[in-house]
PDB file of N, CA and C in Angstrom:
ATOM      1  N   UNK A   1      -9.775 -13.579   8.234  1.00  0.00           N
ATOM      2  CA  UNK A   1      -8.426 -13.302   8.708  1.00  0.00           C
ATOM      3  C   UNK A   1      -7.971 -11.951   8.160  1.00  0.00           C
ATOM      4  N   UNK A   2      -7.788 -11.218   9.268  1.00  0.00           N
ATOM      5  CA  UNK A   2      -6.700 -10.201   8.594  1.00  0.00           C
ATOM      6  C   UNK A   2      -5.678  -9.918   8.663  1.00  0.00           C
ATOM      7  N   UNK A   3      -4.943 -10.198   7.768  1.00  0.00           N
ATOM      8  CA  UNK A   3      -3.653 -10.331   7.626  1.00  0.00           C
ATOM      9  C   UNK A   3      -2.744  -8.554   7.345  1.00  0.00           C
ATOM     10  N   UNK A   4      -1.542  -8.497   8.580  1.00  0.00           N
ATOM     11  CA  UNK A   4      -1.135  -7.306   8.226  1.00  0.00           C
ATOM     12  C   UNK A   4      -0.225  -7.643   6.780  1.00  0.00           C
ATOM     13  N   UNK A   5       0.202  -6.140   6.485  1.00  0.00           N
ATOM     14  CA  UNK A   5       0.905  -6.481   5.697  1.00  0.00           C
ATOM     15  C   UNK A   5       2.143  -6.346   5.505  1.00  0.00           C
ATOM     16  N   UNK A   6       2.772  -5.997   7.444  1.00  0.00           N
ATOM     17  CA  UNK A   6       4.510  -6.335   7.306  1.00  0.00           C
ATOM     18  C   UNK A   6       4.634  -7.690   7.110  1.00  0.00           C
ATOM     19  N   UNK A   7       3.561  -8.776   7.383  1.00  0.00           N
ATOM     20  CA  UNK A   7       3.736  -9.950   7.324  1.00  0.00           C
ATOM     21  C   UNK A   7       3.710 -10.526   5.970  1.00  0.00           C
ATOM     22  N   UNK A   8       3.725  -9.687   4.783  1.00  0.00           N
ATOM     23  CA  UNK A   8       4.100 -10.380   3.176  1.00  0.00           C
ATOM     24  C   UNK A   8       5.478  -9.396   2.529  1.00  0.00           C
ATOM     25  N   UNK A   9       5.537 -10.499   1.883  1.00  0.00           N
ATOM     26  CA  UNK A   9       7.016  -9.805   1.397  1.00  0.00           C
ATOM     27  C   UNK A   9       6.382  -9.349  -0.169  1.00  0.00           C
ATOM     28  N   UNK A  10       6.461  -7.807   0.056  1.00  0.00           N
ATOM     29  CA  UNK A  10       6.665  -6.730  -0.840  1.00  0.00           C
ATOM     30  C   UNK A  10       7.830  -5.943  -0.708  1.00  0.00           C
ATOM     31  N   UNK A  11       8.080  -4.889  -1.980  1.00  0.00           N
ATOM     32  CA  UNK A  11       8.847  -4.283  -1.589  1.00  0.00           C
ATOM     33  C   UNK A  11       9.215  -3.126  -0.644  1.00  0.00           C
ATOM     34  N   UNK A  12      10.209  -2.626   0.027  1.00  0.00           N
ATOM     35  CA  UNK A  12      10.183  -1.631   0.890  1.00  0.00           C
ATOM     36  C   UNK A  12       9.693  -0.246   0.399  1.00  0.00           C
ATOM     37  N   UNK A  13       9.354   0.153  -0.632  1.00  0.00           N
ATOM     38  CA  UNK A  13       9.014   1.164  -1.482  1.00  0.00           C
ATOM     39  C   UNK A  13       7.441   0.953  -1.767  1.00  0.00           C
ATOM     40  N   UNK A  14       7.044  -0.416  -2.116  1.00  0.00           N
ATOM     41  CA  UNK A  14       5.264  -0.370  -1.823  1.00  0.00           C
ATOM     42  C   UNK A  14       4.663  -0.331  -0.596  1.00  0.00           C
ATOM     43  N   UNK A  15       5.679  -1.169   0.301  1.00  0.00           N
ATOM     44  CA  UNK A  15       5.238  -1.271   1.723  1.00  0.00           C
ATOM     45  C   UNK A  15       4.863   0.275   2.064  1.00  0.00           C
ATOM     46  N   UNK A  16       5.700   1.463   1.808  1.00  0.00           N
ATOM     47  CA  UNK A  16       5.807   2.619   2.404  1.00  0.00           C
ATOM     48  C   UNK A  16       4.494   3.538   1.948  1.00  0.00           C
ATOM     49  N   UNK A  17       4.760   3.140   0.111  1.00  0.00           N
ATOM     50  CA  UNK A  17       3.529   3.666  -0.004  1.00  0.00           C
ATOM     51  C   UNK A  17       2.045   2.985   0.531  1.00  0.00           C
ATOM     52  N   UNK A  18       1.778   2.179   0.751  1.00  0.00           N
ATOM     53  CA  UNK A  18       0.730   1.494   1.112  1.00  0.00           C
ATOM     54  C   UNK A  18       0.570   2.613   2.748  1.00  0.00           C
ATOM     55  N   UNK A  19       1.484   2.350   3.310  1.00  0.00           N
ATOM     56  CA  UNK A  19       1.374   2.360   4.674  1.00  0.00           C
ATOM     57  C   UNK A  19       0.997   3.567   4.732  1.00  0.00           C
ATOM     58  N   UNK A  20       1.860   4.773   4.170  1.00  0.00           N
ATOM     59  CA  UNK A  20       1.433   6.368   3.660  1.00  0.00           C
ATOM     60  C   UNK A  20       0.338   6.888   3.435  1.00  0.00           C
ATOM     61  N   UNK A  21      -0.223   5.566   2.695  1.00  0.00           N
ATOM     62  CA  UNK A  21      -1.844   5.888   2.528  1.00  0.00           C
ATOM     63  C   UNK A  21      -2.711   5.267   3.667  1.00  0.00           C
ATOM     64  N   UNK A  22      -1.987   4.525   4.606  1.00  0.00           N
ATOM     65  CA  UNK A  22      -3.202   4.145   5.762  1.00  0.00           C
ATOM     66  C   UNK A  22      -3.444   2.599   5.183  1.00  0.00           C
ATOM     67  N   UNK A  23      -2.798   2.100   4.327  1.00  0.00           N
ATOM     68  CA  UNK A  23      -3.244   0.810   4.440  1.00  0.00           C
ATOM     69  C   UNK A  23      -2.271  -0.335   4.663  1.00  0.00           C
ATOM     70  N   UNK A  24      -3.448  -1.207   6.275  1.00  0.00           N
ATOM     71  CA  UNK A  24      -1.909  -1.552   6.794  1.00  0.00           C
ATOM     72  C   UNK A  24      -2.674  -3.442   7.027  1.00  0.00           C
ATOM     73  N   UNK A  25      -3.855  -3.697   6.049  1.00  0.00           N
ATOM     74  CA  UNK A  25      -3.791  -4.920   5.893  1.00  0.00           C
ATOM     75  C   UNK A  25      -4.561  -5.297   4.326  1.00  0.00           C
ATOM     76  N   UNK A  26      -3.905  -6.322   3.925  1.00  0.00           N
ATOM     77  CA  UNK A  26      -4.992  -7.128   3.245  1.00  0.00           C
ATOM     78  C   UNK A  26      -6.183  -6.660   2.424  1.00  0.00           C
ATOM     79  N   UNK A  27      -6.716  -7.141   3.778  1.00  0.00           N
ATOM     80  CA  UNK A  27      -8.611  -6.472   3.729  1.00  0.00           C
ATOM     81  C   UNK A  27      -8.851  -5.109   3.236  1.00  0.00           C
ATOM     82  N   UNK A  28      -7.886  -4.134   4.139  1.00  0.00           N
ATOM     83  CA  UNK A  28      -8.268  -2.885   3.807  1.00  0.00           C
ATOM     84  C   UNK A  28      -7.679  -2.609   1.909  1.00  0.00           C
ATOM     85  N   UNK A  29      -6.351  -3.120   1.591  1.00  0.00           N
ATOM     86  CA  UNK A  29      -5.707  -3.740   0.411  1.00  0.00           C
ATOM     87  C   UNK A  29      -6.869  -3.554  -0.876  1.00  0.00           C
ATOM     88  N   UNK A  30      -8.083  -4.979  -0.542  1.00  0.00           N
ATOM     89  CA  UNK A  30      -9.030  -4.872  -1.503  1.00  0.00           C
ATOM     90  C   UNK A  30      -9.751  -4.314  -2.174  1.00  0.00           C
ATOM     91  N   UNK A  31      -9.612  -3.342  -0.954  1.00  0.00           N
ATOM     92  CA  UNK A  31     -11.090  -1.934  -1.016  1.00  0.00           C
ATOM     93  C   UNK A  31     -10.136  -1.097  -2.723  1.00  0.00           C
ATOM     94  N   UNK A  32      -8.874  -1.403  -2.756  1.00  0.00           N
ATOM     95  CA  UNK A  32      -8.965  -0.183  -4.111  1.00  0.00           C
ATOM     96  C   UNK A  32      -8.744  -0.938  -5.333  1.00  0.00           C
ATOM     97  N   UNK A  33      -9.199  -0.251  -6.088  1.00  0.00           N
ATOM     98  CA  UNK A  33      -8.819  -0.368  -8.036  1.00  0.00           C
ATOM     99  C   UNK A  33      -7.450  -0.585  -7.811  1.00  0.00           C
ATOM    100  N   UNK A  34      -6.714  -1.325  -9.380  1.00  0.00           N
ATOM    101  CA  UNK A  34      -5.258  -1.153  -9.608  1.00  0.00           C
ATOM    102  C   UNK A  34      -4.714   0.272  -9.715  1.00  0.00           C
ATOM    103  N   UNK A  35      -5.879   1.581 -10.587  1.00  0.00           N
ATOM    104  CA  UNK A  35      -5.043   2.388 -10.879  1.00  0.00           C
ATOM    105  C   UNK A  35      -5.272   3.500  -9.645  1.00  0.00           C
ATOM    106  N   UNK A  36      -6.143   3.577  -8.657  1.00  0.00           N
ATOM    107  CA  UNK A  36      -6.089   3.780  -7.522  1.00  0.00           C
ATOM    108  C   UNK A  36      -4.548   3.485  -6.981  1.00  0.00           C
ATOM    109  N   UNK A  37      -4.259   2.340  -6.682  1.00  0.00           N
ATOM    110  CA  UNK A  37      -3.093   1.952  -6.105  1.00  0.00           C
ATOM    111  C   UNK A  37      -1.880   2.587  -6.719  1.00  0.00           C
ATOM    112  N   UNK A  38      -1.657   2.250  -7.996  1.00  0.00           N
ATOM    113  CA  UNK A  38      -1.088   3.300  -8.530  1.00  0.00           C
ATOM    114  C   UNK A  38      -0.571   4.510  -8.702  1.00  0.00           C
ATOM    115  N   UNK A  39      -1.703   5.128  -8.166  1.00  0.00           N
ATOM    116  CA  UNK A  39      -1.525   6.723  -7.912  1.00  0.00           C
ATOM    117  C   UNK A  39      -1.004   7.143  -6.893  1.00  0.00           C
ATOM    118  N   UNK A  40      -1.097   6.082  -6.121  1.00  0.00           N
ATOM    119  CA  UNK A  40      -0.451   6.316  -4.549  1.00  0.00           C
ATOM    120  C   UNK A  40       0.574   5.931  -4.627  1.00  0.00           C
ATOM    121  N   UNK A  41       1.269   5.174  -5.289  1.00  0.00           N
ATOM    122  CA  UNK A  41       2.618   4.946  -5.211  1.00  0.00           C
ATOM    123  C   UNK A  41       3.421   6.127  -5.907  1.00  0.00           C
ATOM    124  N   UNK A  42       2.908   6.872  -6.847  1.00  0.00           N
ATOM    125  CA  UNK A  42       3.301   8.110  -7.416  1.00  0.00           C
ATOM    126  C   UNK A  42       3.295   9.529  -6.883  1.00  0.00           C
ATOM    127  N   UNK A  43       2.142   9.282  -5.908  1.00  0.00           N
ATOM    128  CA  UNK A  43       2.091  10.922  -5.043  1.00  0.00           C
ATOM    129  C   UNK A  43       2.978  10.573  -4.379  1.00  0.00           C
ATOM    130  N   UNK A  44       3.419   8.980  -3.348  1.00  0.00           N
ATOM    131  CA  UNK A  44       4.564   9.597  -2.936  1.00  0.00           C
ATOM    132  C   UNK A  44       5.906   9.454  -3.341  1.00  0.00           C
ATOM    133  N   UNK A  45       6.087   8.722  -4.321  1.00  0.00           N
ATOM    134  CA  UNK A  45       7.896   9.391  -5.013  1.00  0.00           C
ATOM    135  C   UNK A  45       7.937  10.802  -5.055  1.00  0.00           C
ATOM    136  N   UNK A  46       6.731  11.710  -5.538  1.00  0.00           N
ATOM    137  CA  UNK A  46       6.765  12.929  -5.279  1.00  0.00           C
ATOM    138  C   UNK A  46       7.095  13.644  -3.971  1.00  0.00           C
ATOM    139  N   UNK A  47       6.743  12.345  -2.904  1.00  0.00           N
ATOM    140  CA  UNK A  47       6.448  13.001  -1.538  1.00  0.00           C
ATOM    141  C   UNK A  47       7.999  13.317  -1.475  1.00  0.00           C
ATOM    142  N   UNK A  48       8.646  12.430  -1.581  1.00  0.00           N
ATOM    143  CA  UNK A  48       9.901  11.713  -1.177  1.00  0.00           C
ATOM    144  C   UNK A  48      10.881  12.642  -1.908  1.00  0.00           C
TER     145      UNK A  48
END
């Protein structure tokens, strides 16, 4: 199953970054490290 991920409740600020980076389920979700993820939520407060 792949599950998108407007369909879980995160916040509107991870949702964005997630999505920013192209990831728009689950599955694709797994493929990174924590501090991977991380970093992406930080390039874009910068973006922003």
């Amino acid at each position: 199953m792949n599950q998108e991920l407007s369909t879980i409740k995160i916040s509107q600020p991870a949702h964005r970054a997630l999505t920013n980076a192209g990831i728009k389920t689950l599955e694709q979700l797994t493929q990174y490290r924590e501090e991977e993820l991380l970093s992406l939520s930080f390039k874009t407060e910068e973006i922003l």
